[in-house]
C-alpha atoms as a PDB file:
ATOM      1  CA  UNK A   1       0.000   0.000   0.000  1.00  0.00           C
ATOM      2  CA  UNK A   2       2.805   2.284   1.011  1.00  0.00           C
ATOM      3  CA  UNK A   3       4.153   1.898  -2.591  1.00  0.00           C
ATOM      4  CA  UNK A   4       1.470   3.451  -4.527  1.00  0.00           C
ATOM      5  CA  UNK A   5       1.043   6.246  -2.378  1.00  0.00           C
ATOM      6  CA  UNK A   6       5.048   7.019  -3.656  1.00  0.00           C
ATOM      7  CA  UNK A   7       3.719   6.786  -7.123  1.00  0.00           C
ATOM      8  CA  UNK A   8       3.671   9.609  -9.082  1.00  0.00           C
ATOM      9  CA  UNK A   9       0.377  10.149 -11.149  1.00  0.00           C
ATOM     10  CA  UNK A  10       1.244   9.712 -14.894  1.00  0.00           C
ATOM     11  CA  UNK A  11      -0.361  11.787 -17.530  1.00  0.00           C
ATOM     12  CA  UNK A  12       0.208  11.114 -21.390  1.00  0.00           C
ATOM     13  CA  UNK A  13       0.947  13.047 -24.543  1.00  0.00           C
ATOM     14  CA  UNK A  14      -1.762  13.736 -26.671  1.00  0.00           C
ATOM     15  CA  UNK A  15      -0.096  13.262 -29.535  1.00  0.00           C
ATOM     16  CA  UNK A  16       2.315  10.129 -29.396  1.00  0.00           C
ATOM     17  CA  UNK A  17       1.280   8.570 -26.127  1.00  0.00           C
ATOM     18  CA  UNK A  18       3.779   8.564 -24.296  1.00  0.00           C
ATOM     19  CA  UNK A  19       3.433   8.240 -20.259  1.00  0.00           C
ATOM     20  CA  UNK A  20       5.562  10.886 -18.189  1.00  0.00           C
ATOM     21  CA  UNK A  21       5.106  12.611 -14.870  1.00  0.00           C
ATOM     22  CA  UNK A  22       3.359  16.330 -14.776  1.00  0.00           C
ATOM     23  CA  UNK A  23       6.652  17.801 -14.806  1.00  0.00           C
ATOM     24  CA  UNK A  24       8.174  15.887 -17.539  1.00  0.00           C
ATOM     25  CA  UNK A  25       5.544  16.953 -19.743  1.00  0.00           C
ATOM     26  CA  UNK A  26       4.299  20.502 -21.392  1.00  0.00           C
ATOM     27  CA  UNK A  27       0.655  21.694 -20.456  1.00  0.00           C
ATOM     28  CA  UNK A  28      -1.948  23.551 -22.119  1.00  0.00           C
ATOM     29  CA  UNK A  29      -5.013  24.810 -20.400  1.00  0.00           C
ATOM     30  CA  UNK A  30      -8.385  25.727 -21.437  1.00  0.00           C
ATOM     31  CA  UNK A  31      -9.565  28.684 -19.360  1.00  0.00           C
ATOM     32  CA  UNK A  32     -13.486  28.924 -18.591  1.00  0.00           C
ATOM     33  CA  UNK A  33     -13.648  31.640 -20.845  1.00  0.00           C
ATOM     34  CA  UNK A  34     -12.415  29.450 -23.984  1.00  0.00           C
ATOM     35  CA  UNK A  35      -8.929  31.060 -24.621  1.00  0.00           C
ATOM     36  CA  UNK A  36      -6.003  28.038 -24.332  1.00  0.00           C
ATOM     37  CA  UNK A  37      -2.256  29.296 -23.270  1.00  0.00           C
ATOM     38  CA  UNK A  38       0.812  27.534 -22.565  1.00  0.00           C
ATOM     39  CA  UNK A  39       1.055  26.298 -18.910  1.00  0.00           C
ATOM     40  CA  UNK A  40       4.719  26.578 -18.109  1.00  0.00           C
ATOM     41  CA  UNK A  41       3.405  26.147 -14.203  1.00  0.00           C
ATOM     42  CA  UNK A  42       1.289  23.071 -14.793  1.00  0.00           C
ATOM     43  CA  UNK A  43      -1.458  24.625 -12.006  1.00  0.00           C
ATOM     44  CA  UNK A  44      -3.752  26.807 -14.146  1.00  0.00           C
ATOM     45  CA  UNK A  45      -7.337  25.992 -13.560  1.00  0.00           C
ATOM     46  CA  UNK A  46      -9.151  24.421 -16.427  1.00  0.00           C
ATOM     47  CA  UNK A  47      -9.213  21.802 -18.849  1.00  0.00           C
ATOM     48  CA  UNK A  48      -5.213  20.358 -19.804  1.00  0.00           C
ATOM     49  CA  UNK A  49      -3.378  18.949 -22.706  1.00  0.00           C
ATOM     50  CA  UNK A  50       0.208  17.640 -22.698  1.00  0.00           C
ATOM     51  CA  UNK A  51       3.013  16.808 -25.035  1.00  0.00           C
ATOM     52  CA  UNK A  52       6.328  15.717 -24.586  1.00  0.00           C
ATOM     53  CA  UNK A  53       8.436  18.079 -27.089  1.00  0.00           C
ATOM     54  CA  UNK A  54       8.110  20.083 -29.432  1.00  0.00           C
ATOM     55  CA  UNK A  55       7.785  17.838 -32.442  1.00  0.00           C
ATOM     56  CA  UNK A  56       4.986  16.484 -30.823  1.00  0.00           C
ATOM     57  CA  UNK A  57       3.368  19.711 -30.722  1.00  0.00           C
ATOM     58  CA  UNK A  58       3.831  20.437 -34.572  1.00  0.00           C
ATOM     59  CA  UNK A  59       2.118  16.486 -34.803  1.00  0.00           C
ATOM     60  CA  UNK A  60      -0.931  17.279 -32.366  1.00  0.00           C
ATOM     61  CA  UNK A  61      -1.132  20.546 -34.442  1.00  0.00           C
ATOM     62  CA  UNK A  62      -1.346  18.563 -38.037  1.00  0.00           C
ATOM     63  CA  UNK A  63      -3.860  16.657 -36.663  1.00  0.00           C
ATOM     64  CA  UNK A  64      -5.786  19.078 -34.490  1.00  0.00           C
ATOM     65  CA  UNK A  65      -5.060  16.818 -31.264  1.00  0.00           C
ATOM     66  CA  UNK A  66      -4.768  19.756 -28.956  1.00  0.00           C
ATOM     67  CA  UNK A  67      -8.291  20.655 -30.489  1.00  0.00           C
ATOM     68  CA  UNK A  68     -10.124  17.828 -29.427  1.00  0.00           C
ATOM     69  CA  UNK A  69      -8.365  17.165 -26.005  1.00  0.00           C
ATOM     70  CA  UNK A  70      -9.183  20.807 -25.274  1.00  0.00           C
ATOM     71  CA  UNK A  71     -12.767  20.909 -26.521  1.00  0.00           C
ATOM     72  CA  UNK A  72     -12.048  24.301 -28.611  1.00  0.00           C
ATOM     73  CA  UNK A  73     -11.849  25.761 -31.546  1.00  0.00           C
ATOM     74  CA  UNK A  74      -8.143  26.983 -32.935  1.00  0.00           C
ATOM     75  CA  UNK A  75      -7.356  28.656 -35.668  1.00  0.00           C
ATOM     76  CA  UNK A  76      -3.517  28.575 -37.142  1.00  0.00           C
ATOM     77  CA  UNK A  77      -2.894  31.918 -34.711  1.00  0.00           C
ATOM     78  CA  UNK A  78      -3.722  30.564 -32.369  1.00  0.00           C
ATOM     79  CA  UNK A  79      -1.261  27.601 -32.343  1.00  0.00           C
ATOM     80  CA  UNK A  80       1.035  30.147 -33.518  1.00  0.00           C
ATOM     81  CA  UNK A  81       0.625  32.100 -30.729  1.00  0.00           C
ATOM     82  CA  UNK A  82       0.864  28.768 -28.412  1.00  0.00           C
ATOM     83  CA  UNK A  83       3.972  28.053 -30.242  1.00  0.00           C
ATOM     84  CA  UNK A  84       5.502  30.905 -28.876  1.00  0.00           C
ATOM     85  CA  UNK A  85       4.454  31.107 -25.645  1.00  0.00           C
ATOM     86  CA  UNK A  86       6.312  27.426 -25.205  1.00  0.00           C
ATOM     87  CA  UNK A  87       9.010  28.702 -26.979  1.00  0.00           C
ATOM     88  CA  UNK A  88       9.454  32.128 -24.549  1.00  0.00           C
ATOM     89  CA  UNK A  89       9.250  29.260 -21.350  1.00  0.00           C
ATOM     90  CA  UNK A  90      11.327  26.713 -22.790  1.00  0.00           C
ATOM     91  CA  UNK A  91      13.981  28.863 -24.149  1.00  0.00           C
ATOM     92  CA  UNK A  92      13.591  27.176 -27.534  1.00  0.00           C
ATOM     93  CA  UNK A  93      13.073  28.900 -30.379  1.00  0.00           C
ATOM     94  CA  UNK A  94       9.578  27.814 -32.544  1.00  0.00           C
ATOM     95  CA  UNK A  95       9.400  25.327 -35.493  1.00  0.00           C
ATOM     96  CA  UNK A  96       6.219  26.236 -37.492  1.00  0.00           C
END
């Protein structure tokens, strides 16, 4: 019993699957109001998507992954816009 309270809760990327811990992984919320950001933190309220990197990114953006996990809308800004906010927390530079 002791052991799985040591566990660390996994969550996956939306886009190839893998398994990591929070902090291993890249969130993006969905605020009440609709508008997704990058969640360099991983505590902003709302609805969350992760990837692992950022070429999984560019692959849940080919195939609107982020869309569906997130239950909105985006339009090509707006994962341009995501794409930089990432890039400003990451200290990586975007791949469009």
């Amino acid at each position: 019993m002791a052991q799985q309270q040591d566990r660390k809760r996994q969550r996956r990327c939306i886009a190839c699957g893998q398994q990591e811990t929070k902090a291993a992984l890249r969130r993006f919320a969905r605020a009440a109001d609709g508008t997704v950001s990058f969640d360099p933190s991983g505590r902003a309220p709302g609805r969350g998507a992760y990837v692992c990197s950022d070429e999984c990114f560019q692959a849940a953006r080919r195939g609107r992954k982020l869309e569906r996990a997130l239950r909105v809308k985006l339009t090509d800004e707006d994962y341009d816009r995501l794409a930089g906010e990432m890039a400003r927390a990451t200290d990586e530079t975007p791949s469009v």
